[in-house]
PDB file of N, CA and C in Angstrom:
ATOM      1  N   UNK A   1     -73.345 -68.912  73.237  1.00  0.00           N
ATOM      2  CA  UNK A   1     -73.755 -70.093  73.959  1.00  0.00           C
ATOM      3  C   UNK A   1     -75.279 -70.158  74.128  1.00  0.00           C
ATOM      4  N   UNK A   2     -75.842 -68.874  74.339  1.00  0.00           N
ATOM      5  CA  UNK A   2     -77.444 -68.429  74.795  1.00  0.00           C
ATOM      6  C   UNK A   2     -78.507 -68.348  73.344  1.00  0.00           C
ATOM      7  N   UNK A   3     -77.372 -69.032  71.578  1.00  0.00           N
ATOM      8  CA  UNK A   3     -78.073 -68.729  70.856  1.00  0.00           C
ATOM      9  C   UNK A   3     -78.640 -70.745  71.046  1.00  0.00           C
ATOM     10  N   UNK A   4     -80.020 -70.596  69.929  1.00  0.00           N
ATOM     11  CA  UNK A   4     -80.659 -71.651  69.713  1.00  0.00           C
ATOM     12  C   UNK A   4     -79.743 -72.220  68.386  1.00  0.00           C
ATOM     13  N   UNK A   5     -79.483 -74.001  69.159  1.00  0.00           N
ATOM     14  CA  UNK A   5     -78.715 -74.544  67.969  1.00  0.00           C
ATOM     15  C   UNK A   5     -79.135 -74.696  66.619  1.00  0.00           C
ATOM     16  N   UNK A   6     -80.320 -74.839  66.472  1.00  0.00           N
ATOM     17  CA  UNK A   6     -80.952 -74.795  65.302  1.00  0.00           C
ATOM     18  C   UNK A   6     -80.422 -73.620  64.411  1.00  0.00           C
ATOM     19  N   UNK A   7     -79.576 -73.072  64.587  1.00  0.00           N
ATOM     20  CA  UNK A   7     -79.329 -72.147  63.917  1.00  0.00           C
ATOM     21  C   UNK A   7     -78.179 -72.503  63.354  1.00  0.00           C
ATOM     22  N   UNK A   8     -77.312 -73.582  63.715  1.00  0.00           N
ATOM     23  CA  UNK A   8     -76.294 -73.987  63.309  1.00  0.00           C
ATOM     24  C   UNK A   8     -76.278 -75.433  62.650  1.00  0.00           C
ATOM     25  N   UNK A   9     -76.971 -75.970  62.761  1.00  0.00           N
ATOM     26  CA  UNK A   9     -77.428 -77.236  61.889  1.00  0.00           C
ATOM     27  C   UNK A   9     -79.214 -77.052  61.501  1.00  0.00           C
ATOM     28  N   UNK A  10     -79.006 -76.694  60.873  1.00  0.00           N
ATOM     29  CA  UNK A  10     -80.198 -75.963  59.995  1.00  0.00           C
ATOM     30  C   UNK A  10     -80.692 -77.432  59.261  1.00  0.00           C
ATOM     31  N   UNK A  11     -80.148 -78.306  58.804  1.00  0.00           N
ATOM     32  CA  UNK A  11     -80.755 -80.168  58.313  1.00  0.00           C
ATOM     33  C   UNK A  11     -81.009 -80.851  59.561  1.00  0.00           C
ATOM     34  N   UNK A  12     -81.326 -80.550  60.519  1.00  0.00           N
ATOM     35  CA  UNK A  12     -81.595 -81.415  61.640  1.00  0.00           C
ATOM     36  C   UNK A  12     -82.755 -80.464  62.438  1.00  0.00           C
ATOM     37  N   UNK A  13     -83.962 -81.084  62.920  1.00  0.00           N
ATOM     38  CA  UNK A  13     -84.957 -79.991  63.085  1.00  0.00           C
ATOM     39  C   UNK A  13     -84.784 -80.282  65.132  1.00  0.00           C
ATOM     40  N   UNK A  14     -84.112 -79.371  65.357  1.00  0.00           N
ATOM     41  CA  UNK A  14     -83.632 -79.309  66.490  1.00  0.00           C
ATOM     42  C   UNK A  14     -84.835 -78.315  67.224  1.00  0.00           C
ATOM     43  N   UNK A  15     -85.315 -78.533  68.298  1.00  0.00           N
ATOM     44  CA  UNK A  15     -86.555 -77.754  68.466  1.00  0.00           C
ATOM     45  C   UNK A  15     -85.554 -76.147  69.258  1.00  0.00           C
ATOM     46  N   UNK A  16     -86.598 -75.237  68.627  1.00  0.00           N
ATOM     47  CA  UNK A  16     -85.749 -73.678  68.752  1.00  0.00           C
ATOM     48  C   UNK A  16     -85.252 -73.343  70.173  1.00  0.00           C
ATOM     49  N   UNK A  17     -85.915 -73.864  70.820  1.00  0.00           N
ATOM     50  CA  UNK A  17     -85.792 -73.734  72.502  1.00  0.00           C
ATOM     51  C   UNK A  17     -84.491 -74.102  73.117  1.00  0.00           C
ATOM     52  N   UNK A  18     -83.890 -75.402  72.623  1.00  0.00           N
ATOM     53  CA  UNK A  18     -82.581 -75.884  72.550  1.00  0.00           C
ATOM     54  C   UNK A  18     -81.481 -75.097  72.243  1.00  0.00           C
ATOM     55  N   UNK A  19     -80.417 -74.580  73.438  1.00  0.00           N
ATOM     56  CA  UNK A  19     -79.407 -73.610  73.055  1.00  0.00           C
ATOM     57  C   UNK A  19     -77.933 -74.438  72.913  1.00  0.00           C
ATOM     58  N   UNK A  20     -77.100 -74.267  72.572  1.00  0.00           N
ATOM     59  CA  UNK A  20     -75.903 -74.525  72.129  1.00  0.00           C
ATOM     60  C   UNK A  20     -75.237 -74.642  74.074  1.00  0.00           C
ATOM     61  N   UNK A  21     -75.868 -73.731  74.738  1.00  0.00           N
ATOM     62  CA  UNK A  21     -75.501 -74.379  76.504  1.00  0.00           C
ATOM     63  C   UNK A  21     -76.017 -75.153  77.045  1.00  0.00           C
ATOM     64  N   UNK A  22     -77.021 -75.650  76.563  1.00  0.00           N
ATOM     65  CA  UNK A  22     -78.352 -76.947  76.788  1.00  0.00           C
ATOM     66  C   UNK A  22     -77.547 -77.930  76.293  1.00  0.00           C
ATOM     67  N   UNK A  23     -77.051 -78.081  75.291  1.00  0.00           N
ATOM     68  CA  UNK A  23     -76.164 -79.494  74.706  1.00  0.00           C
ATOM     69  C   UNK A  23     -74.876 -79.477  75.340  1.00  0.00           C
ATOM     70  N   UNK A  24     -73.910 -78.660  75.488  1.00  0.00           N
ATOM     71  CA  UNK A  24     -73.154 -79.007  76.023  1.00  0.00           C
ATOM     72  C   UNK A  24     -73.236 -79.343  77.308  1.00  0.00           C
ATOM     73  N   UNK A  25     -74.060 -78.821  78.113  1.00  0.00           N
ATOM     74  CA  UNK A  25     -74.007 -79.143  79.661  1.00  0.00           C
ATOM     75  C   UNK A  25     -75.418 -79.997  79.802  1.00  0.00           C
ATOM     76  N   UNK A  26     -75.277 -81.158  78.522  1.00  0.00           N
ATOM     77  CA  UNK A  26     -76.685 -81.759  78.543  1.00  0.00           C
ATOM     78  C   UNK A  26     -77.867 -81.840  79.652  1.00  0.00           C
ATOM     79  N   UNK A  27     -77.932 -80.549  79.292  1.00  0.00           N
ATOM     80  CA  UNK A  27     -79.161 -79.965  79.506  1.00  0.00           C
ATOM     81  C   UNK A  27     -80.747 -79.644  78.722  1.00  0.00           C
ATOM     82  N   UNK A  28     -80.163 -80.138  77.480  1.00  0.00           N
ATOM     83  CA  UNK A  28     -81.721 -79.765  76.294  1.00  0.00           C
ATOM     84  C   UNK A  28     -82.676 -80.617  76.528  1.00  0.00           C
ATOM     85  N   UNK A  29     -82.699 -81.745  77.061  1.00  0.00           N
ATOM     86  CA  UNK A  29     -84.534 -82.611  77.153  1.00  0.00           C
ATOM     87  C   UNK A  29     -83.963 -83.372  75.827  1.00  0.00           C
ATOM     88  N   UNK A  30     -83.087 -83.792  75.302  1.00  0.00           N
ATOM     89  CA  UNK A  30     -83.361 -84.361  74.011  1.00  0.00           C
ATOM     90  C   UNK A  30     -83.222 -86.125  74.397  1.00  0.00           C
ATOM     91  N   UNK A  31     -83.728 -86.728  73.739  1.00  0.00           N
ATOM     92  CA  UNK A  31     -83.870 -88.059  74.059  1.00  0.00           C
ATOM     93  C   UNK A  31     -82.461 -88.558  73.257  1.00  0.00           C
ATOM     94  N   UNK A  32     -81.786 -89.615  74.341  1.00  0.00           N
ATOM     95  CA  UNK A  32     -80.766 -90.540  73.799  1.00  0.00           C
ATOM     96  C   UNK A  32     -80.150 -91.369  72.641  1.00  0.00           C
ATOM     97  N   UNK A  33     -80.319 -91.009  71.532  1.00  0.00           N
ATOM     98  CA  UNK A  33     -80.401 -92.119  70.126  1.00  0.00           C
ATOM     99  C   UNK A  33     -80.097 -93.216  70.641  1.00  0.00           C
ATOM    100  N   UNK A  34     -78.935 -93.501  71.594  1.00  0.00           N
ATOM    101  CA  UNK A  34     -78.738 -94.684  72.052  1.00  0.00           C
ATOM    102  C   UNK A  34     -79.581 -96.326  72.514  1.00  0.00           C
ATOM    103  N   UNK A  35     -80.437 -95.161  72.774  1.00  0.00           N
ATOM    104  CA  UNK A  35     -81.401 -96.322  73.359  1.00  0.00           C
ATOM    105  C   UNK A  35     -82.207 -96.568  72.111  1.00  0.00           C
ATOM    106  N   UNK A  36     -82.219 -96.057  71.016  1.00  0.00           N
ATOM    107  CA  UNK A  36     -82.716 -96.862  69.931  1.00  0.00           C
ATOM    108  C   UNK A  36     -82.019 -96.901  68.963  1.00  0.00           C
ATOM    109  N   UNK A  37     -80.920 -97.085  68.876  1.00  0.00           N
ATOM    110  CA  UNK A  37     -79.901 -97.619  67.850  1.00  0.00           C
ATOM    111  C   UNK A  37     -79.314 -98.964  68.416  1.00  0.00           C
ATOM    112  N   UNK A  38     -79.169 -99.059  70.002  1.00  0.00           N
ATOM    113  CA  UNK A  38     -78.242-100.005  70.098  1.00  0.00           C
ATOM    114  C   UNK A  38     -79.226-101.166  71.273  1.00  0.00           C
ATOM    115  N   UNK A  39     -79.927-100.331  71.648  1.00  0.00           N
ATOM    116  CA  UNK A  39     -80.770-101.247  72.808  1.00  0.00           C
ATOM    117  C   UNK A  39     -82.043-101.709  71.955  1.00  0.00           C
ATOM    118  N   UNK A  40     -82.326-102.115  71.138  1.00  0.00           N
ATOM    119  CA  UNK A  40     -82.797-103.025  70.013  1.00  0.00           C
ATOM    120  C   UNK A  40     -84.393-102.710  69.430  1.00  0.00           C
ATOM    121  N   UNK A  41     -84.635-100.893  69.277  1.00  0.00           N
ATOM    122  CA  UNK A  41     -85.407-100.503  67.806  1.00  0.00           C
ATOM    123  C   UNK A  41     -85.049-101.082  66.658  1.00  0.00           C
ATOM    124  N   UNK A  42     -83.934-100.963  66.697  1.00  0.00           N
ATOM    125  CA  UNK A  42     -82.906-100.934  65.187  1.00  0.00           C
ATOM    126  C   UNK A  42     -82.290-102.372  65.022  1.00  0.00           C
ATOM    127  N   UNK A  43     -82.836-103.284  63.793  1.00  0.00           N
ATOM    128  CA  UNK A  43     -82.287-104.434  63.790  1.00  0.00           C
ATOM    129  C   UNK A  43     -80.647-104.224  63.409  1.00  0.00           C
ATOM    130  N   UNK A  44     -80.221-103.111  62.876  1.00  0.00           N
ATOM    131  CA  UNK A  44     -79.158-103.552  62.873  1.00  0.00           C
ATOM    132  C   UNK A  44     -78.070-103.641  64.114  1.00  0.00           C
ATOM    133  N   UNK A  45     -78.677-102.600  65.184  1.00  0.00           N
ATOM    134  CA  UNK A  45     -77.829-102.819  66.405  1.00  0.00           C
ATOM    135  C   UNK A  45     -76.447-102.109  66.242  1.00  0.00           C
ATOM    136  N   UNK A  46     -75.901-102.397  66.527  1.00  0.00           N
ATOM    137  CA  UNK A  46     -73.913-102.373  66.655  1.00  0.00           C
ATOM    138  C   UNK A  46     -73.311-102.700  65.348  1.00  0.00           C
ATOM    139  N   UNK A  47     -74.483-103.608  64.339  1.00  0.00           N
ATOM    140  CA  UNK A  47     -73.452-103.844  63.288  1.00  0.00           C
ATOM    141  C   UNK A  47     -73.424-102.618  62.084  1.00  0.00           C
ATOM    142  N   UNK A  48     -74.185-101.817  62.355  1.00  0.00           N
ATOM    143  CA  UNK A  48     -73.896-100.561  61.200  1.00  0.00           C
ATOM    144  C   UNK A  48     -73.564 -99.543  61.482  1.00  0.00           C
ATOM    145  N   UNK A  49     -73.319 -99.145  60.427  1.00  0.00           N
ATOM    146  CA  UNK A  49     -72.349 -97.580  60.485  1.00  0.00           C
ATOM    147  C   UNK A  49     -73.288 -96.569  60.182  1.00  0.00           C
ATOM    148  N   UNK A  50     -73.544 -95.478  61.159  1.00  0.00           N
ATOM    149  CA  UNK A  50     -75.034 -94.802  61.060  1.00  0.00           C
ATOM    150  C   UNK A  50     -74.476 -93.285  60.689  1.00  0.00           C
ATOM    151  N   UNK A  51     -75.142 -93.037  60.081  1.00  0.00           N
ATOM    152  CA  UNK A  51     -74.700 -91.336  59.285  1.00  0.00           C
ATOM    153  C   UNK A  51     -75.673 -90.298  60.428  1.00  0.00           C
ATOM    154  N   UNK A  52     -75.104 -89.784  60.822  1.00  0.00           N
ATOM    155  CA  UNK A  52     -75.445 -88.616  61.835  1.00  0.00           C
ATOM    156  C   UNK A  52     -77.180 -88.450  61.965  1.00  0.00           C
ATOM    157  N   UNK A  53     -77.277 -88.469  60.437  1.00  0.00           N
ATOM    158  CA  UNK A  53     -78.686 -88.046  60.565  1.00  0.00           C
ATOM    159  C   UNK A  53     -79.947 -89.012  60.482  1.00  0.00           C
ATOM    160  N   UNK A  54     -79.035 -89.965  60.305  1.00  0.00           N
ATOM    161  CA  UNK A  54     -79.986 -91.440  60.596  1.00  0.00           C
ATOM    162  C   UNK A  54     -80.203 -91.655  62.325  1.00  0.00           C
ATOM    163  N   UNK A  55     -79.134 -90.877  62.980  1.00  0.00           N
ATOM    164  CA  UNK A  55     -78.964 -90.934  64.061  1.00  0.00           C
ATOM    165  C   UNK A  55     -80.178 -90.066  65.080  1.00  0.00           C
ATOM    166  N   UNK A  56     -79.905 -88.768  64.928  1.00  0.00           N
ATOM    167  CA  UNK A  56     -80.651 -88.198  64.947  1.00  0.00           C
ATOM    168  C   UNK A  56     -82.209 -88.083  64.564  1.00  0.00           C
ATOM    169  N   UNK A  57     -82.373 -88.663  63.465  1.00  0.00           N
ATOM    170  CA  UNK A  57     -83.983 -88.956  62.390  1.00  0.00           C
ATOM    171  C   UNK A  57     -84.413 -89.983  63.776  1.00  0.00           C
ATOM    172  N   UNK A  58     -84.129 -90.759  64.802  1.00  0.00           N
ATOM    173  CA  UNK A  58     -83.979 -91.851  65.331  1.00  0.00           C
ATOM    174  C   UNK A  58     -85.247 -91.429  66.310  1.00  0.00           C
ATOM    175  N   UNK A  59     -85.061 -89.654  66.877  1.00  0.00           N
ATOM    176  CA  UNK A  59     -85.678 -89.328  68.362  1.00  0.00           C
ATOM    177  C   UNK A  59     -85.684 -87.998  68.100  1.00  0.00           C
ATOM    178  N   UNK A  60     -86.003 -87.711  66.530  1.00  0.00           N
ATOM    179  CA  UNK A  60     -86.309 -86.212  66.094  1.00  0.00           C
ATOM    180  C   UNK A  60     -87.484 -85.925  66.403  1.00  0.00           C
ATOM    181  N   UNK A  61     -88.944 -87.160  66.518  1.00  0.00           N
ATOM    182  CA  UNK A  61     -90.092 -87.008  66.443  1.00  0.00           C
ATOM    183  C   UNK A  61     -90.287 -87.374  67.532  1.00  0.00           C
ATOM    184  N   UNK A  62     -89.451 -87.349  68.798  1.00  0.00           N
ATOM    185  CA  UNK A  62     -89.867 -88.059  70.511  1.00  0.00           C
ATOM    186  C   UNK A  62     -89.924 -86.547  70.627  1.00  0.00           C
ATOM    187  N   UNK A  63     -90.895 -86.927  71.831  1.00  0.00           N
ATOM    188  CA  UNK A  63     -90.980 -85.680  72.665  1.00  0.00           C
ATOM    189  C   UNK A  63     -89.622 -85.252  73.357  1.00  0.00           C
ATOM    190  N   UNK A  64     -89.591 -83.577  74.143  1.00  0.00           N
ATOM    191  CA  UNK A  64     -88.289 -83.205  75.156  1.00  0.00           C
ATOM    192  C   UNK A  64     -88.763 -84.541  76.065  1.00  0.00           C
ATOM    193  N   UNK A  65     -87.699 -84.701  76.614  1.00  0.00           N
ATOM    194  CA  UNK A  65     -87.559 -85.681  77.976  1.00  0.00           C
ATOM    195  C   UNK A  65     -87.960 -84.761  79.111  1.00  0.00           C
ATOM    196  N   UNK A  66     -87.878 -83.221  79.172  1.00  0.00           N
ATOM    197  CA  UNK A  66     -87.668 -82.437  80.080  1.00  0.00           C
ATOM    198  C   UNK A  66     -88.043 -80.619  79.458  1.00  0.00           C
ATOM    199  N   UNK A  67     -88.208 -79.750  79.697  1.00  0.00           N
ATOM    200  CA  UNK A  67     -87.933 -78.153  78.969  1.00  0.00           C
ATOM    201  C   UNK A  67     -86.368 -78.355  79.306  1.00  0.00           C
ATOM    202  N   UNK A  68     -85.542 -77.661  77.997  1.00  0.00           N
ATOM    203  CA  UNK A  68     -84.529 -77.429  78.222  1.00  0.00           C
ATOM    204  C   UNK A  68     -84.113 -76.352  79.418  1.00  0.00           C
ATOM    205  N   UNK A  69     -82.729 -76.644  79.812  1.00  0.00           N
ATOM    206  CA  UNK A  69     -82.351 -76.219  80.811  1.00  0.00           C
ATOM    207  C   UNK A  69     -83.106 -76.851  82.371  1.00  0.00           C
ATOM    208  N   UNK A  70     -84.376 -77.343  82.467  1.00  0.00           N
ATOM    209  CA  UNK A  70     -84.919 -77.284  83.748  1.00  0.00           C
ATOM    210  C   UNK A  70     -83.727 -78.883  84.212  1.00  0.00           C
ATOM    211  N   UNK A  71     -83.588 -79.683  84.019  1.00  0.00           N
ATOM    212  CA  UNK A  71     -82.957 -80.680  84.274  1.00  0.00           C
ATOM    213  C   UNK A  71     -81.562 -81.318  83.656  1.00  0.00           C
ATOM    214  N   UNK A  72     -80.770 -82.540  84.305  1.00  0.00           N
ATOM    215  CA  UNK A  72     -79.970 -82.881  83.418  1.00  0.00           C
ATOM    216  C   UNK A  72     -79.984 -84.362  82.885  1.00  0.00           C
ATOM    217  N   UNK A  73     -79.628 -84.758  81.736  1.00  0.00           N
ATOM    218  CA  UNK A  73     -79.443 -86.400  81.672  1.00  0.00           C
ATOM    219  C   UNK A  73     -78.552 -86.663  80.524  1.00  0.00           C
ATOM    220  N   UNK A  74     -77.708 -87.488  80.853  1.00  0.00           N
ATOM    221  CA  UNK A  74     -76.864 -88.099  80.001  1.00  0.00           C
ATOM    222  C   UNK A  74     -77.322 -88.532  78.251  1.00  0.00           C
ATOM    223  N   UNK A  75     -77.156 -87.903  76.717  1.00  0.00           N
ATOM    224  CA  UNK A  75     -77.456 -88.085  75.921  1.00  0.00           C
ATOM    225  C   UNK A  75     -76.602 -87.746  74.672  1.00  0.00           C
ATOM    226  N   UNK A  76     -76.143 -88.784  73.991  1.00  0.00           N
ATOM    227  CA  UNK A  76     -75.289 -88.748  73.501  1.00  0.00           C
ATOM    228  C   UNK A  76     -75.324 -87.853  72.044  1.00  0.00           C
ATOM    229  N   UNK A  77     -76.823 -87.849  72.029  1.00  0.00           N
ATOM    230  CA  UNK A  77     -77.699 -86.804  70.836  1.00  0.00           C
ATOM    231  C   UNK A  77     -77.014 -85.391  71.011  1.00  0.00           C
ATOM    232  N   UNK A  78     -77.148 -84.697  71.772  1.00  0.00           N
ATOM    233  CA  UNK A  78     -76.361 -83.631  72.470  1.00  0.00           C
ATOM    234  C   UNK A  78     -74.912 -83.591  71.791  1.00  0.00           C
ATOM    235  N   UNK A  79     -74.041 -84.527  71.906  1.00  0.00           N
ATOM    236  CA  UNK A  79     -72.507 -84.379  71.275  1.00  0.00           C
ATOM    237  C   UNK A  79     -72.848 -84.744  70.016  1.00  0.00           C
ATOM    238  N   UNK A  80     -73.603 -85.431  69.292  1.00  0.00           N
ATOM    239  CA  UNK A  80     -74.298 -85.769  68.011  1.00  0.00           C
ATOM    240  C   UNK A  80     -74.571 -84.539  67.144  1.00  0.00           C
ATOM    241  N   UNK A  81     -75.188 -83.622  67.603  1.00  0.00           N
ATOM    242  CA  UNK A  81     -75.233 -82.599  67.218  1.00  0.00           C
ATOM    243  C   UNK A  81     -74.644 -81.237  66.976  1.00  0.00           C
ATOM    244  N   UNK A  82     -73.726 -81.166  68.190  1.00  0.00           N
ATOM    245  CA  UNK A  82     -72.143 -80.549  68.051  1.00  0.00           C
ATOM    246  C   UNK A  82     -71.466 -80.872  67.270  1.00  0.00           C
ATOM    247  N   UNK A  83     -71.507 -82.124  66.947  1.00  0.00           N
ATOM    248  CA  UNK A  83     -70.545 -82.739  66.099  1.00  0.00           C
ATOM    249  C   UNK A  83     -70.519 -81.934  64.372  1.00  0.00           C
ATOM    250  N   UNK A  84     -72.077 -82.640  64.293  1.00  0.00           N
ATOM    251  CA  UNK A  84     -72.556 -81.900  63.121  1.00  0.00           C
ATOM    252  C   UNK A  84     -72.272 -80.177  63.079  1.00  0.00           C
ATOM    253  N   UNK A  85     -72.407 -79.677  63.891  1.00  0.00           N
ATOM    254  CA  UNK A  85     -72.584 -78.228  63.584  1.00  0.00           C
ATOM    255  C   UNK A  85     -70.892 -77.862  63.649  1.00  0.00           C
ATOM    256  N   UNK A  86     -70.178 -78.429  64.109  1.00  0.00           N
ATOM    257  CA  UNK A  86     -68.585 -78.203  64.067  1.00  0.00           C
ATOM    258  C   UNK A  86     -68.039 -78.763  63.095  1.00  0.00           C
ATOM    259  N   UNK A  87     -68.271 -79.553  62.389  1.00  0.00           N
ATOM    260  CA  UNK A  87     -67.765 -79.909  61.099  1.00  0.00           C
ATOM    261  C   UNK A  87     -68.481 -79.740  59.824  1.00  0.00           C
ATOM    262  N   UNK A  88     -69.647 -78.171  59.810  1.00  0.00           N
ATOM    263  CA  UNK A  88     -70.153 -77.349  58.823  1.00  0.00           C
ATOM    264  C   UNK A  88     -71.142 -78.570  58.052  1.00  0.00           C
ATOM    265  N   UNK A  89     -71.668 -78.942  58.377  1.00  0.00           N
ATOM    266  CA  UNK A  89     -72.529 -80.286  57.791  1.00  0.00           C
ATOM    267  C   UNK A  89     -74.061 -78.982  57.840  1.00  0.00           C
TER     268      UNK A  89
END
C-alpha cells in the first residue's frame, strides 16, 4: 500500500511521492480530470469516449493540489489510475 504507484503504471508519469494509499483513500494531491473533460476545457465534453490516458494526459502537467497524504479531496484521477494498474495496462 506504502509502495509509490508509479511503479505500477509505469505509461502514466504519476509523480513518485504518490502511494497506492494516497489514491485509494484520495489522498495524493492529484487534480480531478473531471473538471477538464466535462466542465468545458475539452470541446468534446460528455460526447466522447476518452482512453484512460487521454484522461489522465488532461492534469499530468497540473501541479499536486496538496503533498500527498497531508489532505483529502474527491478525484476521480485516483480510481483512473487504479483502474489502469489493475487491468495490467
Amino acid at each position: 500500500m506504502d509502495a509509490s504507484a508509479s511503479g505500477y503504471v509505469s505509461r502514466l508519469s504519476i509523480p513518485e511521492e504518490v502511494t497506492v494509499r494516497h489514491l485509494l483513500s484520495r489522498r495524493s494531491g492529484l487534480p480531478d480530470y473531471t473538471d477538464q473533460a466535462i466542465l468545458g476545457t475539452q470541446v468534446e465534453g460528455l460526447s466522447k469516449a476518452w482512453m484512460a490516458e487521454e484522461l489522465y494526459e488532461m492534469v499530468a502537467d497540473l501541479p499536486l493540489l496538496f503533498d500527498p497524504g497531508e489532505s483529502f479531496i474527491y478525484s476521480n484521477t485516483n480510481y483512473l489510475i487504479l483502474g489502469v494498474s489493475a487491468s495490467g495496462r
